[in-house]
N, C-alpha and C. Protein backbone atom coordinates (compact mmCIF):
# COMPACT_ATOMS: atom_id res chain seq x y z
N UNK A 1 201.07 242.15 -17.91
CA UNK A 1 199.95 241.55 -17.23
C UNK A 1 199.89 240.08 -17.61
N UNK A 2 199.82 239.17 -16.51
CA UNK A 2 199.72 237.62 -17.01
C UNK A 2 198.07 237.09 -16.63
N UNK A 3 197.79 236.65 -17.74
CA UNK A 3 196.53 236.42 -17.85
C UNK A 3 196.31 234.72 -18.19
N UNK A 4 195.36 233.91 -17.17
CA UNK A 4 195.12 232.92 -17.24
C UNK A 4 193.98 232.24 -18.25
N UNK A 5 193.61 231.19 -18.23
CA UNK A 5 192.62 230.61 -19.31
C UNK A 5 192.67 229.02 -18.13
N UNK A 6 191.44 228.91 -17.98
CA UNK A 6 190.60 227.17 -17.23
C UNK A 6 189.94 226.97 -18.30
N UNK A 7 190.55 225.62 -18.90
CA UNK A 7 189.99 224.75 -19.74
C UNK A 7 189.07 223.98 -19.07
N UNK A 8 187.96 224.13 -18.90
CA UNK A 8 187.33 222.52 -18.20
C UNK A 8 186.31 221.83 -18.79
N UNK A 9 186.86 221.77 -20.26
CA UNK A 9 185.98 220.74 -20.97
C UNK A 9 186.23 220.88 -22.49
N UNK A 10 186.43 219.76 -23.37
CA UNK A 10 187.04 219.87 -24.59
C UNK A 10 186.47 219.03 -25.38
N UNK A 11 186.01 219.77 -26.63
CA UNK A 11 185.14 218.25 -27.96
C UNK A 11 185.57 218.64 -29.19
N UNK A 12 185.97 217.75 -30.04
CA UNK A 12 186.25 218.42 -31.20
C UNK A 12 185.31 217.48 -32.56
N UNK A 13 185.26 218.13 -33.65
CA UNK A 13 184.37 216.80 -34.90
C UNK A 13 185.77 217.60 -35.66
N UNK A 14 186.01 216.39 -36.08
CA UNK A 14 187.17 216.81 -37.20
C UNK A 14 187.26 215.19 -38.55
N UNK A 15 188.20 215.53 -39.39
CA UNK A 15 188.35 214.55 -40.10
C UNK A 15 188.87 213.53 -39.85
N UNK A 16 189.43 213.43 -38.60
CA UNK A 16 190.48 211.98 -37.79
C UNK A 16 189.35 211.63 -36.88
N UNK A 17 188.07 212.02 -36.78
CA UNK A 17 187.37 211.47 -35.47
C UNK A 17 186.57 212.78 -35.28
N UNK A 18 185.95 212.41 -34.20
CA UNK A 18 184.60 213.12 -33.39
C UNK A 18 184.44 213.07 -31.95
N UNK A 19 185.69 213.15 -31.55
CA UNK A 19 186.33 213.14 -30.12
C UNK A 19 187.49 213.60 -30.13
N UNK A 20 187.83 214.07 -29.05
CA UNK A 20 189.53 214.51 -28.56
C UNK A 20 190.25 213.40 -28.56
N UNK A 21 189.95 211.93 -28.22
CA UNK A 21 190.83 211.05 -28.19
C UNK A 21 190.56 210.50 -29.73
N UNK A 22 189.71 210.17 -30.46
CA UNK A 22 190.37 210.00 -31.73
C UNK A 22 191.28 211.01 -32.39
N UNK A 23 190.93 212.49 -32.03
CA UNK A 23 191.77 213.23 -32.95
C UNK A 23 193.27 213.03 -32.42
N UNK A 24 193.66 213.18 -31.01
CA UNK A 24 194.99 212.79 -30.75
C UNK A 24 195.38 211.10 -31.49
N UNK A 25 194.64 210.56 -31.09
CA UNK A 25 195.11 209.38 -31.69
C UNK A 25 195.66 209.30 -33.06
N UNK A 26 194.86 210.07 -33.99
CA UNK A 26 195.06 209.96 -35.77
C UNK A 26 196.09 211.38 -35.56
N UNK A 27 196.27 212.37 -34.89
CA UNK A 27 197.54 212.88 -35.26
C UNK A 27 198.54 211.98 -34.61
N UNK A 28 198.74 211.58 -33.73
CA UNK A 28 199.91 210.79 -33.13
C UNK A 28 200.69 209.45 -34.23
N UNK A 29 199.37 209.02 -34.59
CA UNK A 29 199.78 208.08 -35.67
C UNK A 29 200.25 208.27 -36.90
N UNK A 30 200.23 210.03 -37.21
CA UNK A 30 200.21 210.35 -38.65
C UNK A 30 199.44 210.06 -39.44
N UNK A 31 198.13 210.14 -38.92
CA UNK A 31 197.10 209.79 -39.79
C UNK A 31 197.09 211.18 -40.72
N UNK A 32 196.20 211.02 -41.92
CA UNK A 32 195.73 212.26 -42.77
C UNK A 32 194.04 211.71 -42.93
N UNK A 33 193.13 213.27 -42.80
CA UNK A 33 191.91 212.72 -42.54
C UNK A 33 191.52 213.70 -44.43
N UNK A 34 192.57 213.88 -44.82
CA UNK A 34 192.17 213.81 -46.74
C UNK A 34 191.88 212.87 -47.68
N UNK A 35 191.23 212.53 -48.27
CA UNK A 35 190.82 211.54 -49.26
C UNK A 35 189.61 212.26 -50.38
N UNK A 36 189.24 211.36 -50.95
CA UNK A 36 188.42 211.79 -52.01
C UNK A 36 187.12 211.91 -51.91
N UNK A 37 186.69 213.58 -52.41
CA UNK A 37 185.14 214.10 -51.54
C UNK A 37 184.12 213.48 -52.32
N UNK A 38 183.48 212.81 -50.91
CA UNK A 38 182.09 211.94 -51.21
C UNK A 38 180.94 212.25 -51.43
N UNK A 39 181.14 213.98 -50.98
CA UNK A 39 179.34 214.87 -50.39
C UNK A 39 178.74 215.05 -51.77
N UNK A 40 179.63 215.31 -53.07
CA UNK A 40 178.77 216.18 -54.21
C UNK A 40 179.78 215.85 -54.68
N UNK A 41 179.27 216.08 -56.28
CA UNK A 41 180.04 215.41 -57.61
C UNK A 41 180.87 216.61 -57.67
N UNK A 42 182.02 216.10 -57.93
CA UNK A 42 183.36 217.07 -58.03
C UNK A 42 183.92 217.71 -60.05
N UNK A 43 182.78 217.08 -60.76
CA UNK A 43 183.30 216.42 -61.92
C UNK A 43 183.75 218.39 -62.20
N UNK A 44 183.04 218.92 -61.84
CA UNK A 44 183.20 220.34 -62.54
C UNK A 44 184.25 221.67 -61.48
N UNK A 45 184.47 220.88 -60.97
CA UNK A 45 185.45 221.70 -60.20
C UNK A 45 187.24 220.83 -60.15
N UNK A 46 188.10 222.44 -60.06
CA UNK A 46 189.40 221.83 -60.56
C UNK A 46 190.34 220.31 -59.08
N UNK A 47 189.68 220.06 -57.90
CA UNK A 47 190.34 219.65 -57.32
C UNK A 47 189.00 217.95 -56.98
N UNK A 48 189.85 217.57 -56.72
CA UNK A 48 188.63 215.87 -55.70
C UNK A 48 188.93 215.57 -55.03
N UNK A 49 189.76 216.15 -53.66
CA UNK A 49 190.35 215.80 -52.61
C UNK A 49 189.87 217.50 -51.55
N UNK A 50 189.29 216.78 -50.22
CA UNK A 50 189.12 217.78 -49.51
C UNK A 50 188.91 216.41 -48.12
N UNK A 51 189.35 217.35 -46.86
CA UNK A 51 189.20 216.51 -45.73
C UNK A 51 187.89 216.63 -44.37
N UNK A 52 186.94 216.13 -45.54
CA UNK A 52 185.78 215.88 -45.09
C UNK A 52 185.50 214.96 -43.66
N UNK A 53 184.51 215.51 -43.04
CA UNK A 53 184.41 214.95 -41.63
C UNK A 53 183.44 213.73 -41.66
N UNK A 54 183.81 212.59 -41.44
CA UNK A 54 183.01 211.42 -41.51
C UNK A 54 181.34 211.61 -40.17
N UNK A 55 180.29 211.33 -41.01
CA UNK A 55 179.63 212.14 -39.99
C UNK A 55 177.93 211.18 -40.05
N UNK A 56 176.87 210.48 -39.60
CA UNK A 56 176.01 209.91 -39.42
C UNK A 56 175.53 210.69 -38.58
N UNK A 57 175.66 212.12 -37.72
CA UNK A 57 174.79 212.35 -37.50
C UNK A 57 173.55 213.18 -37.98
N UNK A 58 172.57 214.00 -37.69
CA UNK A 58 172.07 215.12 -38.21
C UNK A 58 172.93 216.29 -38.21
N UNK A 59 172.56 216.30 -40.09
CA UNK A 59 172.87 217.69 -40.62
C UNK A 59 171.58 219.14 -40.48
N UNK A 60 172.07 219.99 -40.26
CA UNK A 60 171.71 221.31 -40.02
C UNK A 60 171.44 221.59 -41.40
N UNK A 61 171.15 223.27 -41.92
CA UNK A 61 170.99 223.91 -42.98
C UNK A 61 172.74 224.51 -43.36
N UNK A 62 173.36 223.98 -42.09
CA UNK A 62 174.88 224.00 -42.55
C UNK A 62 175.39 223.14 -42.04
N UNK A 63 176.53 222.53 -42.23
CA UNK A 63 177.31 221.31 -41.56
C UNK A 63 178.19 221.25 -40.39
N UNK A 64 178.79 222.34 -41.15
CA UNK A 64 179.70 223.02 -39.44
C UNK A 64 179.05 223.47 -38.54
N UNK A 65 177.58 223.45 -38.55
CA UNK A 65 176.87 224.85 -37.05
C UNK A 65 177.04 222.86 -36.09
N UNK A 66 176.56 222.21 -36.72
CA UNK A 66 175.98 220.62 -36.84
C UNK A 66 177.29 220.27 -35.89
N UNK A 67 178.47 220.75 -36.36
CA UNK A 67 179.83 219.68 -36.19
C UNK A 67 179.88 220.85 -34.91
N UNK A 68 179.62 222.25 -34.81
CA UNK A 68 180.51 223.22 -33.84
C UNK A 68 179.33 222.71 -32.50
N UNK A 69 177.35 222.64 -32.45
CA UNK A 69 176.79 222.14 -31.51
C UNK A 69 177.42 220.31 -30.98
N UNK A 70 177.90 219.52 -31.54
CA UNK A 70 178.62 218.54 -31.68
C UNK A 70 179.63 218.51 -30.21
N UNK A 71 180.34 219.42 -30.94
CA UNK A 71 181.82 219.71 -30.55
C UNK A 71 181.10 220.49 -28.59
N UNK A 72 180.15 221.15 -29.15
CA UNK A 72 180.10 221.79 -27.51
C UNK A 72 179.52 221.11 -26.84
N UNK A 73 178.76 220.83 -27.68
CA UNK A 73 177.59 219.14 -26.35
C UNK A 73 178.85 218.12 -25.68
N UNK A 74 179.70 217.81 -26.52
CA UNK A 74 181.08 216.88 -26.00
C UNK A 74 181.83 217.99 -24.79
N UNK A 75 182.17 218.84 -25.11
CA UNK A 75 182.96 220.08 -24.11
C UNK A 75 182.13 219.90 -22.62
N UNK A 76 180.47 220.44 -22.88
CA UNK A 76 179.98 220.24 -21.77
C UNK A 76 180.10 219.14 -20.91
N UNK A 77 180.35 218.02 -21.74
CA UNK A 77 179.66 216.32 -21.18
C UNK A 77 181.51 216.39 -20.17
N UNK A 78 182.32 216.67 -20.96
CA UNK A 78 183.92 216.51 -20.31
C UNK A 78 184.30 217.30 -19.40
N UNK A 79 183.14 218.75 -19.24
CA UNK A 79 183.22 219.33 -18.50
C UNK A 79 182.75 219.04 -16.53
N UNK A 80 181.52 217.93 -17.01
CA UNK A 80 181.12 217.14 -16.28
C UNK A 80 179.98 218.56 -16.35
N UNK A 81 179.26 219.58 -16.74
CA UNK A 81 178.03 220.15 -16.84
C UNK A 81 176.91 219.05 -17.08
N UNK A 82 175.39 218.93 -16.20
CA UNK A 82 174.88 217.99 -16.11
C UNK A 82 173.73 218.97 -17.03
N UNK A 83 172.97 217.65 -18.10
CA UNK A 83 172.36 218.24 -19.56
C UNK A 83 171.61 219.71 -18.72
N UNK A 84 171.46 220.90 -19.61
CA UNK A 84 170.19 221.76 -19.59
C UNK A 84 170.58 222.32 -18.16
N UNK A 85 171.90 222.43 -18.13
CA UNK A 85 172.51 223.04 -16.63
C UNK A 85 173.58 223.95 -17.34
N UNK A 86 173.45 225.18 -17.02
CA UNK A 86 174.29 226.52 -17.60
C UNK A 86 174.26 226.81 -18.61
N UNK A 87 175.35 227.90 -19.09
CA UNK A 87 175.30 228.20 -20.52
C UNK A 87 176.49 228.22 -21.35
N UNK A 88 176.32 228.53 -22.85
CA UNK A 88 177.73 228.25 -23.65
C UNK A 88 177.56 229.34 -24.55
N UNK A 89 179.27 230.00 -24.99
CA UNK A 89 178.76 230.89 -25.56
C UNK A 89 179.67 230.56 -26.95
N UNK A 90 178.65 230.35 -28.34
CA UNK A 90 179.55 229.56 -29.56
C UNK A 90 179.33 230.67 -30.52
N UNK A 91 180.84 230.92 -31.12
CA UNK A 91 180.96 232.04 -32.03
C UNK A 91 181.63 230.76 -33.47
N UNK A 92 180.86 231.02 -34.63
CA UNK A 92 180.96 230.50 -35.57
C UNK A 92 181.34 231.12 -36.53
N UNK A 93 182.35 231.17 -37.49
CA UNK A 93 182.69 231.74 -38.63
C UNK A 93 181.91 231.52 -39.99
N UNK A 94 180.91 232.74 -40.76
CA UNK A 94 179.99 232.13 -41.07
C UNK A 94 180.56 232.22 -42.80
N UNK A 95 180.58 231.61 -43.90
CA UNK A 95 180.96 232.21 -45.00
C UNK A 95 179.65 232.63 -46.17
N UNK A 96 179.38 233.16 -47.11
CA UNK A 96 178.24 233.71 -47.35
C UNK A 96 178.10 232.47 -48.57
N UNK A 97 178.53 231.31 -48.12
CA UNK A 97 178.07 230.19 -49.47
C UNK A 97 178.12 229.13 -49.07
N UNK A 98 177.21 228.18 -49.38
CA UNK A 98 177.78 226.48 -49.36
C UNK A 98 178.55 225.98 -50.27
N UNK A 99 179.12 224.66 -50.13
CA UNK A 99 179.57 223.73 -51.28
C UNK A 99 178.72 223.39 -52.27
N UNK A 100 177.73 223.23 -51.90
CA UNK A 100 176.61 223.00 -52.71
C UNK A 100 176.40 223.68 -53.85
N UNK A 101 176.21 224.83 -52.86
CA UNK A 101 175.79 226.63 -53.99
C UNK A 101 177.23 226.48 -55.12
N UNK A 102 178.33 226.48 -54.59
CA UNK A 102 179.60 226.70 -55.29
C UNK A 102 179.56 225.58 -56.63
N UNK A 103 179.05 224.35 -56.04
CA UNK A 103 179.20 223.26 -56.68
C UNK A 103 177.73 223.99 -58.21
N UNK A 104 176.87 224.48 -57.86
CA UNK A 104 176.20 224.29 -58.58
C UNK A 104 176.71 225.66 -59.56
N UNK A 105 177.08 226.44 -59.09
CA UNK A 105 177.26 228.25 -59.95
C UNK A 105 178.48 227.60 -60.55
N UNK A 106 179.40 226.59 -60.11
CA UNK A 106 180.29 226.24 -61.31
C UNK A 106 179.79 224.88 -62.63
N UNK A 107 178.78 224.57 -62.12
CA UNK A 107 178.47 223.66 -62.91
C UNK A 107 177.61 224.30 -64.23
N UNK A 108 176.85 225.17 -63.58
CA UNK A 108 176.26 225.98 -64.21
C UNK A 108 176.32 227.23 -64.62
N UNK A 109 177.27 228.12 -64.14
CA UNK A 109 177.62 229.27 -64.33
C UNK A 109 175.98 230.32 -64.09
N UNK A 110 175.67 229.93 -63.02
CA UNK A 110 174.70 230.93 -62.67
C UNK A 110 174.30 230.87 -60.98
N UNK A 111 173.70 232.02 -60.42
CA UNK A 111 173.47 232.08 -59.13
C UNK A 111 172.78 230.77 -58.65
N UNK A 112 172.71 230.38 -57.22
CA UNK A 112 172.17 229.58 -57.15
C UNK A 112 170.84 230.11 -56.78
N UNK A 113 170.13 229.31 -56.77
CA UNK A 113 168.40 229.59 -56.57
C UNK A 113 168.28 230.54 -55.42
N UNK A 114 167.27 230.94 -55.75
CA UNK A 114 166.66 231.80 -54.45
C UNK A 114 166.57 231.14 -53.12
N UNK A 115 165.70 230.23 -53.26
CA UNK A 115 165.42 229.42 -52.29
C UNK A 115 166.59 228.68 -51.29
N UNK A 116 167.53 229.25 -51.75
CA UNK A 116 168.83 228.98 -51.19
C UNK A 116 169.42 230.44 -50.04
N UNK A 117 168.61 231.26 -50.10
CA UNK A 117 168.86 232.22 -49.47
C UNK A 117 169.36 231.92 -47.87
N UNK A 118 169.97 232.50 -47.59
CA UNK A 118 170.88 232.64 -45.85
C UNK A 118 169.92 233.09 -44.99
N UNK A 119 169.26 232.09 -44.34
CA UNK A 119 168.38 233.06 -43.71
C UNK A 119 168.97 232.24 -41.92
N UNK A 120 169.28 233.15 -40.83
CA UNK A 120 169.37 232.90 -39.98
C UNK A 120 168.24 232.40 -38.86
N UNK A 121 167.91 231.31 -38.95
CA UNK A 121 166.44 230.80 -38.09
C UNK A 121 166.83 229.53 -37.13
């Protein structure tokens, strides 16, 4: 059975850019979007290099939901969908921790706070 796929609209937030044409651009050039992580002090964890997404806009209660609404608001706009016209359907890979949390249970060797709880809202 041959089965088709219509692309009609594409956005990406990544570490080379926050568009499809920067990201082609910084792979074409051989760019690397790794350097040394700026978000939280690294002093207690074994690595200081991660390829963080350069980013001014609003952050969420996570970063990626932030970068994946990002990424689909751009899809729609290339799609030529005019605002608050149809629908999208975004499946996110969720992991049960932040950097933050990680950053702090290694600094400290204990859970992170309650108040840190996952709450889907």
């Amino acid at each position: 059975m041959r089965r088709r796929v219509a692309i009609t609209g594409m956005g990406v937030v990544t570490p080379l850019g926050s568009s499809v044409e920067a990201l082609v651009d910084g792979l074409l050039a051989g760019r690397s979007g790794v350097g040394l992580i700026t978000l939280f002090d690294t002093a207690a964890l074994p690595t200081r290099i991660a390829a963080e997404v350069p980013w001014t806009g609003p952050i969420l209660r996570d970063r990626k939901v932030s970068f994946a609404l990002e990424a689909a608001d751009q899809a729609c706009r290339d799609a030529g969908v005019p605002a608050g016209v149809g629908g999208i359907s975004l499946g996110i890979g969720l992991e049960l921790f932040s950097l933050d949390d990680m950053v702090t249970v290694r600094r400290e060797r204990q859970d992170p706070p309650e108040e840190r709880s996952r709450k889907l809202t």
